[in-house]
Protein backbone atom coordinates (compact mmCIF):
# COMPACT_ATOMS: atom_id res chain seq x y z
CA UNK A 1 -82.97 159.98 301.25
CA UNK A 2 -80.97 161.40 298.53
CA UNK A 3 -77.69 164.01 298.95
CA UNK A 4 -77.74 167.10 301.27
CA UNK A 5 -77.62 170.79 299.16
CA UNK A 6 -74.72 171.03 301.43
CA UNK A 7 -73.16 168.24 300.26
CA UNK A 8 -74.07 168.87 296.51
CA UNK A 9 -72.41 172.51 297.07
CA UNK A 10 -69.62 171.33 298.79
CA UNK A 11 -68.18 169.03 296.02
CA UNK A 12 -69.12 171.43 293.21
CA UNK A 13 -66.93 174.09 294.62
CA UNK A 14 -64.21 171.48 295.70
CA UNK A 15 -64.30 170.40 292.08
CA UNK A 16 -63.91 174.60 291.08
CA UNK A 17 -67.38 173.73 289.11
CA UNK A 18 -66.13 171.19 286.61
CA UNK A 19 -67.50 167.97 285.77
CA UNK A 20 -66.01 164.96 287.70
CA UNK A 21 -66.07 163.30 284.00
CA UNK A 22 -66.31 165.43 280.87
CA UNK A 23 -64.32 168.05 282.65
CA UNK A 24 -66.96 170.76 281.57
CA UNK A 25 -68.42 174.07 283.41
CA UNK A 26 -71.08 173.30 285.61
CA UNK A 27 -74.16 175.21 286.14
CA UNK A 28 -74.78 175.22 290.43
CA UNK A 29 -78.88 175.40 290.70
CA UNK A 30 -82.00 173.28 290.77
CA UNK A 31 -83.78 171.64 288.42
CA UNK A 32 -86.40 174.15 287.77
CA UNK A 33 -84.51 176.81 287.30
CA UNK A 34 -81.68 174.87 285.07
CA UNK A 35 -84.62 174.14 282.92
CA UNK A 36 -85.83 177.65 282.63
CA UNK A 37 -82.49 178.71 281.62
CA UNK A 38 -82.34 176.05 279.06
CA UNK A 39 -78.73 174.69 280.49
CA UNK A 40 -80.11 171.41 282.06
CA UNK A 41 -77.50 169.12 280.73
CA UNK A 42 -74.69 171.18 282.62
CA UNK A 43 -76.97 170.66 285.71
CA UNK A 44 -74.29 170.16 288.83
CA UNK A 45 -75.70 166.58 290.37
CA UNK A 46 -74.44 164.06 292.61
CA UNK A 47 -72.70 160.80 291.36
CA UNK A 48 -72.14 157.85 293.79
CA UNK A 49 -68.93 156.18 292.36
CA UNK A 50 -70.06 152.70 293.94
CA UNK A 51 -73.75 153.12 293.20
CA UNK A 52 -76.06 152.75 296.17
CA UNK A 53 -77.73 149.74 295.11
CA UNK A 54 -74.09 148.26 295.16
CA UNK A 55 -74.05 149.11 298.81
CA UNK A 56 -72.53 152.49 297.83
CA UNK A 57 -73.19 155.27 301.17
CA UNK A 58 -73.70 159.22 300.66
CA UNK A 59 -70.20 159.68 302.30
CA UNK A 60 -68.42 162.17 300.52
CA UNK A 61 -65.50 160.25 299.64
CA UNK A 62 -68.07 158.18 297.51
CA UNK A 63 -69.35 160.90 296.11
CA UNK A 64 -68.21 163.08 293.01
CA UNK A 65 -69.84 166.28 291.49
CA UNK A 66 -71.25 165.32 287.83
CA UNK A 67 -73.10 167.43 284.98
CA UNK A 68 -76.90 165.94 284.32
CA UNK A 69 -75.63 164.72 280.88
CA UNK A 70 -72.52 163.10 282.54
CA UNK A 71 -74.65 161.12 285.27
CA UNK A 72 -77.54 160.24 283.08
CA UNK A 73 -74.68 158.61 280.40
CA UNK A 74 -73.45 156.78 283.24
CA UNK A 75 -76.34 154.77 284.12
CA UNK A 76 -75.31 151.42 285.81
CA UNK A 77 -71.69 151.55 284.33
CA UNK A 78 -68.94 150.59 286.83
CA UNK A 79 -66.83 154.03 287.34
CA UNK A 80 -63.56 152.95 285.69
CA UNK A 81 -65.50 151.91 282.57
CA UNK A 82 -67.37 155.21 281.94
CA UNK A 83 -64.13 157.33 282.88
CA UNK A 84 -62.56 155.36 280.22
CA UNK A 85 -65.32 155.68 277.51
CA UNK A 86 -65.54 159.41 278.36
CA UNK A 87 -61.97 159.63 277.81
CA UNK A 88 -61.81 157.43 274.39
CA UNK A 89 -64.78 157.34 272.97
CA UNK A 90 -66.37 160.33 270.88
CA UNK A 91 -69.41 161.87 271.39
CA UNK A 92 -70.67 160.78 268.20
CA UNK A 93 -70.41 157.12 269.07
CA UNK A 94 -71.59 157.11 272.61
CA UNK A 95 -75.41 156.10 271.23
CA UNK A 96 -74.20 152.35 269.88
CA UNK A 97 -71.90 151.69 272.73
CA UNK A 98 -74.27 152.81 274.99
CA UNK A 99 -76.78 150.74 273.81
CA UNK A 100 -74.21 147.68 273.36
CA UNK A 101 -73.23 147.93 277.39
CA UNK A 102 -77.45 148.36 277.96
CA UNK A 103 -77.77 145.04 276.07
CA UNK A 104 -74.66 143.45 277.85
CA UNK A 105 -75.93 144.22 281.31
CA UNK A 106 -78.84 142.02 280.99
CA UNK A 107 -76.61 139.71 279.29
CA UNK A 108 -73.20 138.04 280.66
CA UNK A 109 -72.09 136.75 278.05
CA UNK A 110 -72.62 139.31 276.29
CA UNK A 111 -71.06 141.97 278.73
CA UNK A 112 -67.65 139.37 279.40
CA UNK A 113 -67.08 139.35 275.61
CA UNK A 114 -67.33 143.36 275.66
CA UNK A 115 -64.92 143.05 278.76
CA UNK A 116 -62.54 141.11 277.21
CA UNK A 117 -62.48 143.10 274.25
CA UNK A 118 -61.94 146.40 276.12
CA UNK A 119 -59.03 144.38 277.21
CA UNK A 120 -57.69 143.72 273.49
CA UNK A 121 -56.88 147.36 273.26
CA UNK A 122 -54.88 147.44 276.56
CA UNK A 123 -57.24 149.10 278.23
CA UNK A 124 -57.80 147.44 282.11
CA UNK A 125 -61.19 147.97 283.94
């Protein structure tokens, strides 16, 4: 069972309509009619910070407001990596290192040597 409207409502005005992540205007409405006005991306949805297949709950203090762009970027990232990556890493390069953490997820070595070299700039996750 997926987020109450109530809920979803509830954390878009506590967040005065701005992105959990990017910080951006959201748009409050369903799909259907964000699609119609052509202002999906901006899309107010629900974000578990501990996923629910991490044995995340729907309890709000797990939960944040994010645009559709915001959430859909996020993907399996763990929270504290994606708010730094929003925060330091432009728009234009999102594609490669999104596909770089894709391939490092199925991969651990992979994903410790991207760990360790998010940690080579200081940066702690």
């Amino acid at each position: 069972m997926g987020v109450s409207f109530k809920k979803r409502q509830h954390l878009h005005n506590k967040q005065g309509g701005k992105c959990h992540y990017c910080n951006e205007t959201m748009v409050f409405c369903g799909p259907s009619t964000a699609k119609k006005r052509g202002c999906q991306r901006l899309m107010t949805t629900v974000d578990h910070v501990i996923p629910q297949s991490q044995g995340g709950t729907h309890d709000l203090t797990n939960l944040v407001a994010a645009c559709y762009r915001c959430n859909g970027k996020r993907g399996t990232m763990p929270y504290h990596l994606f708010m730094w990556v929003v925060k330091n890493i432009s728009t234009r390069k999102w594609p490669k290192f999104a596909k770089r953490w894709q391939s490092a997820e199925n991969n651990a070595e992979t994903e410790f040597r991207l760990i360790m070299k998010l940690r080579r700039t200081h940066i702690y996750i």
